[in-house]
PDB file of N, CA and C in Angstrom:
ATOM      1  N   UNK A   1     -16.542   5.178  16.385  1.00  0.00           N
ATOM      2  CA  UNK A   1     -15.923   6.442  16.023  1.00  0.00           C
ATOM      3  C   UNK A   1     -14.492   6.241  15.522  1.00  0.00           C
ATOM      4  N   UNK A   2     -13.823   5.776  16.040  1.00  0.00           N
ATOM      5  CA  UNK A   2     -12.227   5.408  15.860  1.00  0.00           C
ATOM      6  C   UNK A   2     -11.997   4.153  14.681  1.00  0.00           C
ATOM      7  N   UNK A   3     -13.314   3.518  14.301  1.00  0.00           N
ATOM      8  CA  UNK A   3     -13.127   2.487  13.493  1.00  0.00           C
ATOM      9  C   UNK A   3     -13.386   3.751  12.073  1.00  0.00           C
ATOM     10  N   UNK A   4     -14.409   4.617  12.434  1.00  0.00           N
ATOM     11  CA  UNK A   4     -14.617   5.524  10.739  1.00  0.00           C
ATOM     12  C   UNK A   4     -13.655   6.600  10.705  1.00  0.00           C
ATOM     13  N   UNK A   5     -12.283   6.804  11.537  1.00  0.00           N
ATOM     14  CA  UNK A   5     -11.363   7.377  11.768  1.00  0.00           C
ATOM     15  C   UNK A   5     -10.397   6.601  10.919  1.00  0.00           C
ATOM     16  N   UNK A   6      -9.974   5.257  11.564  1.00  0.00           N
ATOM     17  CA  UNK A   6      -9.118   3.991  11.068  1.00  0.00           C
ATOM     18  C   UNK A   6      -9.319   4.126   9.849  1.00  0.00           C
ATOM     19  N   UNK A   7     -11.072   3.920   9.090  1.00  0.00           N
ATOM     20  CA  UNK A   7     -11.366   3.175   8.250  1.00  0.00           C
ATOM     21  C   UNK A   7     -10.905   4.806   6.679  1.00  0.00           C
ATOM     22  N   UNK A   8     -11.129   5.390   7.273  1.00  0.00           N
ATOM     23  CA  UNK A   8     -10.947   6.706   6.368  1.00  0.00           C
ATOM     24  C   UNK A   8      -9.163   7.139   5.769  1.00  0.00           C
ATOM     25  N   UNK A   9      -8.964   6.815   7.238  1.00  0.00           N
ATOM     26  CA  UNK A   9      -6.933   6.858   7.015  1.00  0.00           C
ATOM     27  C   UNK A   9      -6.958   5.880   5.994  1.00  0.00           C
ATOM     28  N   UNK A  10      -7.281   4.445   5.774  1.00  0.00           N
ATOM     29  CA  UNK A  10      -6.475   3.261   5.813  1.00  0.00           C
ATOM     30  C   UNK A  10      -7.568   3.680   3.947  1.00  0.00           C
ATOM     31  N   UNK A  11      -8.083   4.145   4.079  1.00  0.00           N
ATOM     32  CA  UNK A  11      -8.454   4.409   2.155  1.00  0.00           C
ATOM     33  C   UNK A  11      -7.814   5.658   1.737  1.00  0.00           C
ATOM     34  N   UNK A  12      -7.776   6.691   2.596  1.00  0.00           N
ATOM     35  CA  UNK A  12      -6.744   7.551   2.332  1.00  0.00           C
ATOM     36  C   UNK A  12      -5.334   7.133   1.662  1.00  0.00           C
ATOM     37  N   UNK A  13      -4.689   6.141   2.651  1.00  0.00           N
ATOM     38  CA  UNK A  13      -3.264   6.190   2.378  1.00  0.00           C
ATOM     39  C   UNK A  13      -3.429   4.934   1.121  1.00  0.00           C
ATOM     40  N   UNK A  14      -4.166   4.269   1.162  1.00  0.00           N
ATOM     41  CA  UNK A  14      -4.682   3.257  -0.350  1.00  0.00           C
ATOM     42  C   UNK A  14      -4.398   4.406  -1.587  1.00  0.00           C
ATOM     43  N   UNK A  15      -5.344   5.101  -1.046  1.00  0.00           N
ATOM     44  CA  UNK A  15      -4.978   5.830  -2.875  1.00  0.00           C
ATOM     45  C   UNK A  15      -3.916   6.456  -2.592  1.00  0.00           C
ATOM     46  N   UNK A  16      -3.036   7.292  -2.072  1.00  0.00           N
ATOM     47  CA  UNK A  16      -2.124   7.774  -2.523  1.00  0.00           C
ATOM     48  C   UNK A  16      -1.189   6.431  -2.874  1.00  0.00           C
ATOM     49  N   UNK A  17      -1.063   5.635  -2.206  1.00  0.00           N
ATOM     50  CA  UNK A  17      -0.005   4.200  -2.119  1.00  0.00           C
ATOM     51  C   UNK A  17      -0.540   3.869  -3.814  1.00  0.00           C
ATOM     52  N   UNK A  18      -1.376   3.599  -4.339  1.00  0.00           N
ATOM     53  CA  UNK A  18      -2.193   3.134  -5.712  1.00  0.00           C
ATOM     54  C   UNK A  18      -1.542   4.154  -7.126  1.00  0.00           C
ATOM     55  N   UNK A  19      -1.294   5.202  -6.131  1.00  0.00           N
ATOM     56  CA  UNK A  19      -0.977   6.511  -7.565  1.00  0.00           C
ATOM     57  C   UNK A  19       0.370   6.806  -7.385  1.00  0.00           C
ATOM     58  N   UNK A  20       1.492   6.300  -6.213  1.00  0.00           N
ATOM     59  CA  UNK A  20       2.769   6.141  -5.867  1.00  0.00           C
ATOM     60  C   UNK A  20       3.393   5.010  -6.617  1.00  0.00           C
ATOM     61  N   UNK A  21       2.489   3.705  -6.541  1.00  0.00           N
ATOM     62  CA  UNK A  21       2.891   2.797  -7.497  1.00  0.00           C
ATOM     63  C   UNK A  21       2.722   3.011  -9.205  1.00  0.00           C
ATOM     64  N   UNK A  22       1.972   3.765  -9.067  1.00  0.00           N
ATOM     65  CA  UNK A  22       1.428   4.079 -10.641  1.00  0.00           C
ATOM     66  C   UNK A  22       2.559   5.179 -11.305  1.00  0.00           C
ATOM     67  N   UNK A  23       3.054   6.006 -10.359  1.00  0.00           N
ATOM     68  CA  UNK A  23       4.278   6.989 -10.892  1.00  0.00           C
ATOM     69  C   UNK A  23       5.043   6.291 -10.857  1.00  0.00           C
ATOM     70  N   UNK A  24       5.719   5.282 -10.444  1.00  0.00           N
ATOM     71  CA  UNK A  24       7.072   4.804 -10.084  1.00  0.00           C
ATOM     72  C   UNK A  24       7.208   3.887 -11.367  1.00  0.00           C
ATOM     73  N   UNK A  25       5.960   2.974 -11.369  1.00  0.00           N
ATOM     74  CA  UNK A  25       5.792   2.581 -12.666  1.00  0.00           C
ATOM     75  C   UNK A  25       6.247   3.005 -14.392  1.00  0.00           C
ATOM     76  N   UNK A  26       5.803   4.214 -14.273  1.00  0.00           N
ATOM     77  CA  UNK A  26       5.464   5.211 -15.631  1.00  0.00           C
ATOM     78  C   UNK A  26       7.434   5.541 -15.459  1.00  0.00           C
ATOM     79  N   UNK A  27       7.577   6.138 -13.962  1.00  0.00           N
ATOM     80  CA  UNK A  27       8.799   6.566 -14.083  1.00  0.00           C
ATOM     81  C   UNK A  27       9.980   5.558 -14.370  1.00  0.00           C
ATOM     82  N   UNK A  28       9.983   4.285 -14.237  1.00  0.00           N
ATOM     83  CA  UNK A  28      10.740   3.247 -14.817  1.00  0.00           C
ATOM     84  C   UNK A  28      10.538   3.074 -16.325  1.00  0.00           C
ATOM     85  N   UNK A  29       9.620   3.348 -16.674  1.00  0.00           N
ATOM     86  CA  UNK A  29       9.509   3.245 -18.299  1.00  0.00           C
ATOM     87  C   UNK A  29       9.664   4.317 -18.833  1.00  0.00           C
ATOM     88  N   UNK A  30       9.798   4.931 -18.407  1.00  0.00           N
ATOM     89  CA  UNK A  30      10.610   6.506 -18.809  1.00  0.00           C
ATOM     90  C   UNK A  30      12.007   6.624 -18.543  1.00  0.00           C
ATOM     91  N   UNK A  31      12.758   5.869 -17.487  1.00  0.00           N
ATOM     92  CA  UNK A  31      14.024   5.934 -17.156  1.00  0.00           C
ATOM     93  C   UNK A  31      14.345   7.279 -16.258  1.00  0.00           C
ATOM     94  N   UNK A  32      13.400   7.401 -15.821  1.00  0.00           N
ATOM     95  CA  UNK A  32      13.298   8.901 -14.784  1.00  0.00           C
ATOM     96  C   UNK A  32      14.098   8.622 -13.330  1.00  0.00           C
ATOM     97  N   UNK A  33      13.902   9.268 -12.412  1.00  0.00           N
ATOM     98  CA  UNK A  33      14.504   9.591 -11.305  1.00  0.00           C
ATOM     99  C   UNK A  33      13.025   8.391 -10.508  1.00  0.00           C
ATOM    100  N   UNK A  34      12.954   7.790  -9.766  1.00  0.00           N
ATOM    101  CA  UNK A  34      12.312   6.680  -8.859  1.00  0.00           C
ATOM    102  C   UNK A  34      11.996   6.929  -7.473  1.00  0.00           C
ATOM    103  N   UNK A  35      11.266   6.550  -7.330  1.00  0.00           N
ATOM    104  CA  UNK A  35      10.108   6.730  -5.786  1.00  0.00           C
ATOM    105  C   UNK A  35      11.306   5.660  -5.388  1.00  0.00           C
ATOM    106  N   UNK A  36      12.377   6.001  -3.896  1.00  0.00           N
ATOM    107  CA  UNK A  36      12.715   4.849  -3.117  1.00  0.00           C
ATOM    108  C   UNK A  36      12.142   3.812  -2.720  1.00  0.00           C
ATOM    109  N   UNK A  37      12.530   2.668  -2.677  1.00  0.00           N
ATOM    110  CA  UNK A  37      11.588   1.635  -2.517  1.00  0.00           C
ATOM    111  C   UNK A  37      11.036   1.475  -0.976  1.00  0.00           C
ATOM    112  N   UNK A  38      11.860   2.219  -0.065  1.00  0.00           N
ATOM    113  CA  UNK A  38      11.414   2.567   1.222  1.00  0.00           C
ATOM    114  C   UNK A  38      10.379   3.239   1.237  1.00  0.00           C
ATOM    115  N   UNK A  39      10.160   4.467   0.603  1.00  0.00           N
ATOM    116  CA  UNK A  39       8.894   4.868   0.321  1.00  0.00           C
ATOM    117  C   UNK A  39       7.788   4.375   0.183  1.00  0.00           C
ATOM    118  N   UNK A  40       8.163   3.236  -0.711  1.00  0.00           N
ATOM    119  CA  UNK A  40       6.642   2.390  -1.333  1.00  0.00           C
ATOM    120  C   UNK A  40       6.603   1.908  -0.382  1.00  0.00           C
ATOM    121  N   UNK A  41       7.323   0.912   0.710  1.00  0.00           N
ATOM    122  CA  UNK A  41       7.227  -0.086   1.414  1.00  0.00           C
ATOM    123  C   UNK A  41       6.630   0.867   2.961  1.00  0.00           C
ATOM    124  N   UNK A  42       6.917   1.935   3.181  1.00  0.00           N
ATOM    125  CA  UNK A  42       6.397   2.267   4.023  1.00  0.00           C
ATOM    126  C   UNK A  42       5.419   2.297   3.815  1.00  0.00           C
ATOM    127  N   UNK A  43       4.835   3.241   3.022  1.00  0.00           N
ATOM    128  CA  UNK A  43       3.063   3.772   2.449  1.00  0.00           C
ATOM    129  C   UNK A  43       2.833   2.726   2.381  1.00  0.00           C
ATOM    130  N   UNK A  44       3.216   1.486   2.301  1.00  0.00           N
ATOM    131  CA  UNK A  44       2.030   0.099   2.452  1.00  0.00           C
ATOM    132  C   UNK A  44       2.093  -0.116   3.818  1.00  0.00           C
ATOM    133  N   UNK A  45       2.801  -0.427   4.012  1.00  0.00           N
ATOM    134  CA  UNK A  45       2.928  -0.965   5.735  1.00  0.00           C
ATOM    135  C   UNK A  45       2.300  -0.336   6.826  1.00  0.00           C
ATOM    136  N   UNK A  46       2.273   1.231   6.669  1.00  0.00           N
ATOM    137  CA  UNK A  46       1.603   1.875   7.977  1.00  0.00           C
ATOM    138  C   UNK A  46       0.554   2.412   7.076  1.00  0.00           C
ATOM    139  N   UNK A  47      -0.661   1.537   6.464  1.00  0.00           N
ATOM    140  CA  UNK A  47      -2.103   1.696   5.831  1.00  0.00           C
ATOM    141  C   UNK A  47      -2.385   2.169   4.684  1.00  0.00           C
ATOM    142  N   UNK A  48      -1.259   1.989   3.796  1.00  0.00           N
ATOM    143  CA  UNK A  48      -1.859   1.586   2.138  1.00  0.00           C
ATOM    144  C   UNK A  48      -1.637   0.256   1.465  1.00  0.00           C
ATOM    145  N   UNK A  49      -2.186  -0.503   2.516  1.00  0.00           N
ATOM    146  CA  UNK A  49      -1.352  -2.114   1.777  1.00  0.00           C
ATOM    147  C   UNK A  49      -2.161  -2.107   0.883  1.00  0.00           C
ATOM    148  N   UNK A  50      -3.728  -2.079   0.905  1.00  0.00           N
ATOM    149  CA  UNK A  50      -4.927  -2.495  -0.319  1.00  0.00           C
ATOM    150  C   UNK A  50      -4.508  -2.078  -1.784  1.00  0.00           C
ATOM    151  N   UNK A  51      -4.443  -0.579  -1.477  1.00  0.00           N
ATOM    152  CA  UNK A  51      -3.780   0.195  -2.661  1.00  0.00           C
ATOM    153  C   UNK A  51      -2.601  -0.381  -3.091  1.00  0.00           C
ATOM    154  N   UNK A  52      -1.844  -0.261  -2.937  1.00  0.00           N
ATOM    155  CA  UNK A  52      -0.466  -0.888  -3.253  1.00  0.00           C
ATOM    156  C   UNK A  52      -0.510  -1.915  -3.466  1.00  0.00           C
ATOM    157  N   UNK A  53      -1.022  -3.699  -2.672  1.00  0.00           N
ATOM    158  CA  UNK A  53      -1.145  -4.328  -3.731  1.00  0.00           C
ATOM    159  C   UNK A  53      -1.721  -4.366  -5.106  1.00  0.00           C
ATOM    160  N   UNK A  54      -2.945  -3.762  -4.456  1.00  0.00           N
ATOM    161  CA  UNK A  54      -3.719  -3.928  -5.781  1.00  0.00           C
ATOM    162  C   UNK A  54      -2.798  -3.014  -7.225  1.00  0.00           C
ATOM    163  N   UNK A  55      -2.494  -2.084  -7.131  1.00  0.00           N
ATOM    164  CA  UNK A  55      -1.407  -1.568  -7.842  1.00  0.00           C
ATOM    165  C   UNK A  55      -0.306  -1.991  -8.244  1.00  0.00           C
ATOM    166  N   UNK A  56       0.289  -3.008  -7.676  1.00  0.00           N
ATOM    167  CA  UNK A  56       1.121  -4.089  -7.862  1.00  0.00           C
ATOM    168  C   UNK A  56       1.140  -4.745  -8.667  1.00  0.00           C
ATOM    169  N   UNK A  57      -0.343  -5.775  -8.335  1.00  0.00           N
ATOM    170  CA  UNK A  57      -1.054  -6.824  -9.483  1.00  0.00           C
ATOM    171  C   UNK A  57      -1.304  -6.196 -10.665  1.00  0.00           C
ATOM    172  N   UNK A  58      -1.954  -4.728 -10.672  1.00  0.00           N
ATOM    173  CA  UNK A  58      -2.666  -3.898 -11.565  1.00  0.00           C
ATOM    174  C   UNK A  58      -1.561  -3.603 -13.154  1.00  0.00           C
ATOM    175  N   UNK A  59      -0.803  -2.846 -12.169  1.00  0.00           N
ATOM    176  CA  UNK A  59       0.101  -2.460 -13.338  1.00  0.00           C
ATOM    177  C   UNK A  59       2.030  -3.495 -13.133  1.00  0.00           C
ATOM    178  N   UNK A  60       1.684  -4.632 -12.578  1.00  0.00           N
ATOM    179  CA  UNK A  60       2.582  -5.512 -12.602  1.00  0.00           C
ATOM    180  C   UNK A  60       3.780  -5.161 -12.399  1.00  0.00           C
ATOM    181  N   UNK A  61       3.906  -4.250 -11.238  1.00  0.00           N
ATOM    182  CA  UNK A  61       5.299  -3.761 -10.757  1.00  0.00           C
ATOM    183  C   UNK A  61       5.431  -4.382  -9.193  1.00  0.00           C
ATOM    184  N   UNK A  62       6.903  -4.076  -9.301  1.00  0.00           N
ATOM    185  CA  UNK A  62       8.127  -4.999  -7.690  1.00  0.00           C
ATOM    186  C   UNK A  62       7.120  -6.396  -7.852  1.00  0.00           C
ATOM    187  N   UNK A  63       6.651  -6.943  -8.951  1.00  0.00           N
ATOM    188  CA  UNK A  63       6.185  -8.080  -8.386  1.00  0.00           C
ATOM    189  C   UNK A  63       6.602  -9.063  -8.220  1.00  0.00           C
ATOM    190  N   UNK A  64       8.058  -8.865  -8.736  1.00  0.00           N
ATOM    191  CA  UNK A  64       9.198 -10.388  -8.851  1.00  0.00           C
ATOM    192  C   UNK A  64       9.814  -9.701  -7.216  1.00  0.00           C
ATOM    193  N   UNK A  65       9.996  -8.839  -6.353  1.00  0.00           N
ATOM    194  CA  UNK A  65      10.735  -8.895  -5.205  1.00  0.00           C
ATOM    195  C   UNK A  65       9.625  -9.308  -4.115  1.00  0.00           C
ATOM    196  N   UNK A  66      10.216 -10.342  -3.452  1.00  0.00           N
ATOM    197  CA  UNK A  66       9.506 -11.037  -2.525  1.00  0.00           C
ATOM    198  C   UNK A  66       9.029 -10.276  -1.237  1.00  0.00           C
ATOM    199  N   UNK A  67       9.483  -9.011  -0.951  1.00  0.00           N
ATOM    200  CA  UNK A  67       9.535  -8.577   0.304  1.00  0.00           C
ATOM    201  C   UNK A  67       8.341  -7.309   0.330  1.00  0.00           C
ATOM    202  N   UNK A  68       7.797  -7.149  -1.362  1.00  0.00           N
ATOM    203  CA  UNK A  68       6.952  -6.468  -1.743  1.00  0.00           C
ATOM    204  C   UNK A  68       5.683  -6.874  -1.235  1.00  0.00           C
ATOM    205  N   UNK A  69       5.444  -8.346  -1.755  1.00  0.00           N
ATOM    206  CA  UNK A  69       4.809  -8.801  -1.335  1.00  0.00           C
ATOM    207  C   UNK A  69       4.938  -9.101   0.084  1.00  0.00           C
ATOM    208  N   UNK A  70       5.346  -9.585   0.979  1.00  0.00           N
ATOM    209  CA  UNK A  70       5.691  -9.922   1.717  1.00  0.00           C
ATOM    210  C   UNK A  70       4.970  -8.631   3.519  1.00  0.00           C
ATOM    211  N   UNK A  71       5.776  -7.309   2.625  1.00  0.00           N
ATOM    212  CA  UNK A  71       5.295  -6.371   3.565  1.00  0.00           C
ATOM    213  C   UNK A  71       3.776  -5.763   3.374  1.00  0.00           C
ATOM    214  N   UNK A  72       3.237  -5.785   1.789  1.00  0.00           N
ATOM    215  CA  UNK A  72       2.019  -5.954   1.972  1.00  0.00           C
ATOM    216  C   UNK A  72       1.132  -6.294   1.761  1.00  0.00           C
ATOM    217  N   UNK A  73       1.204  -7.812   2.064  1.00  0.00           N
ATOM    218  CA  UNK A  73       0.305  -8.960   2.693  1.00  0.00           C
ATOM    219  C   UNK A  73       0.341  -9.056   4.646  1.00  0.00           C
ATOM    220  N   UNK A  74       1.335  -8.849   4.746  1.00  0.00           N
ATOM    221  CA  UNK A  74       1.646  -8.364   6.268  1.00  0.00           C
ATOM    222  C   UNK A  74       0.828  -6.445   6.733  1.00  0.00           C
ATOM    223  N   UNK A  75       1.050  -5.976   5.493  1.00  0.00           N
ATOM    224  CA  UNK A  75       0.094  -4.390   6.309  1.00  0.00           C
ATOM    225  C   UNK A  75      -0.971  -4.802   6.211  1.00  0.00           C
ATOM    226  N   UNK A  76      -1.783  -6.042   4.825  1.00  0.00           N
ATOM    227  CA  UNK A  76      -3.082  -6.053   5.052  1.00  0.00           C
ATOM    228  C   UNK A  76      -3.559  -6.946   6.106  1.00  0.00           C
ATOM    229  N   UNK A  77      -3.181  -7.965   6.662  1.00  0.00           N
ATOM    230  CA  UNK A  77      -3.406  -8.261   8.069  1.00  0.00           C
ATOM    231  C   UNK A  77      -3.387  -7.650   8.977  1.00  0.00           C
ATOM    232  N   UNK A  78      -2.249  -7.322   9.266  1.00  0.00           N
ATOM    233  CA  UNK A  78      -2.546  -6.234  10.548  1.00  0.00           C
ATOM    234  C   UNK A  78      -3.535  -4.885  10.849  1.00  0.00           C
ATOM    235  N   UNK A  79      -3.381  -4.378   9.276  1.00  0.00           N
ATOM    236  CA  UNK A  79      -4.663  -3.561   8.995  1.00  0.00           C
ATOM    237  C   UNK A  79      -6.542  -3.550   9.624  1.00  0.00           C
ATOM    238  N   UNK A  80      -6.540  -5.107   8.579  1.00  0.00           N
ATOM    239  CA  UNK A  80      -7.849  -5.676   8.947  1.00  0.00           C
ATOM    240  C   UNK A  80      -8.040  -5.970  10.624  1.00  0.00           C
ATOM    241  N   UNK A  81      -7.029  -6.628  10.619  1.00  0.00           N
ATOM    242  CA  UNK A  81      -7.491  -7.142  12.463  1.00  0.00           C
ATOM    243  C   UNK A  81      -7.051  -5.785  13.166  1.00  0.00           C
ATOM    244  N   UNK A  82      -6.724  -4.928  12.699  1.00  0.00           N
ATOM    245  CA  UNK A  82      -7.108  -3.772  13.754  1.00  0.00           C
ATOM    246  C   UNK A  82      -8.387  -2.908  13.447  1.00  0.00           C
ATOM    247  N   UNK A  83      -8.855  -3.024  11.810  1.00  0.00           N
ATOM    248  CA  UNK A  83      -9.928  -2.498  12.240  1.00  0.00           C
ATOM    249  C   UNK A  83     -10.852  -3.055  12.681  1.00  0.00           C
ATOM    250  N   UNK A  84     -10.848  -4.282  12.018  1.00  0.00           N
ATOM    251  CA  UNK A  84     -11.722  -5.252  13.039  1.00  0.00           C
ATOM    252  C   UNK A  84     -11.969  -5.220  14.733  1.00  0.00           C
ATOM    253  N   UNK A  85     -11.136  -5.144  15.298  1.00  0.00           N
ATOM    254  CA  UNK A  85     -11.029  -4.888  16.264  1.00  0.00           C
ATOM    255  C   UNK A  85     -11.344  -3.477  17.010  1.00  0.00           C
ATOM    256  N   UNK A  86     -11.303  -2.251  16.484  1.00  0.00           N
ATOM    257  CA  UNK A  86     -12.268  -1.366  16.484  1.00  0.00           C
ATOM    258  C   UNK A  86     -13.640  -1.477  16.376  1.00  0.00           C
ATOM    259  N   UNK A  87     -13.846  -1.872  14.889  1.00  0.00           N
ATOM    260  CA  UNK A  87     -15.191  -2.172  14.726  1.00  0.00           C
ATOM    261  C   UNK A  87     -16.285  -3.128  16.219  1.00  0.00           C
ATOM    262  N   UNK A  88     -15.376  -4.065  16.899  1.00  0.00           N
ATOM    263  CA  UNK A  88     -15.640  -4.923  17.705  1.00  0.00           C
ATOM    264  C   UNK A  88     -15.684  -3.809  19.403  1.00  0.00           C
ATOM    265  N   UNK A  89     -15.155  -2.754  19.156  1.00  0.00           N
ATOM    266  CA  UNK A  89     -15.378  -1.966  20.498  1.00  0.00           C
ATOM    267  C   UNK A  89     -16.614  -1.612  21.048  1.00  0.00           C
TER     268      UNK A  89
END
């Protein structure tokens, strides 16, 4: 029950994190007003890492700052081994 709870949040916050990177994107090439980078880095970290990297790689943004990567390759571990670990209840 709590793993199709987990598992629903953690694609939830994927796509919004996927279409956060995708505005921030558009809005740098526009020279617009910018999503804080705290923003992005949160929405990955507490369960949109998938989204957000993949959005990363996708449309090739923060991919030169190390900590981008850094925080989510770190949400998608912790992610997995917790749902894993649900799943395992």
């Amino acid at each position: 029950m709590w793993s199709i709870i987990f598992g629903v949040w953690l694609a939830a916050l994927s796509v919004i994190a996927f279409f956060l990177y995708a505005s921030d994107k558009r809005r740098a090439k526009r020279q617009q007003r910018r999503i804080p980078e705290r923003t992005l880095l949160g929405i990955s970290f507490f369960g949109g890492a998938i989204g957000a990297y993949v959005a990363m790689l996708h449309f090739r943004h923060k991919t030169r700052h190390w900590y981008f990567h850094a925080v989510n390759l770190l949400g998608i571990a912790w992610q997995a081994c917790l749902l894993i670990w649900l799943l395992l209840l």
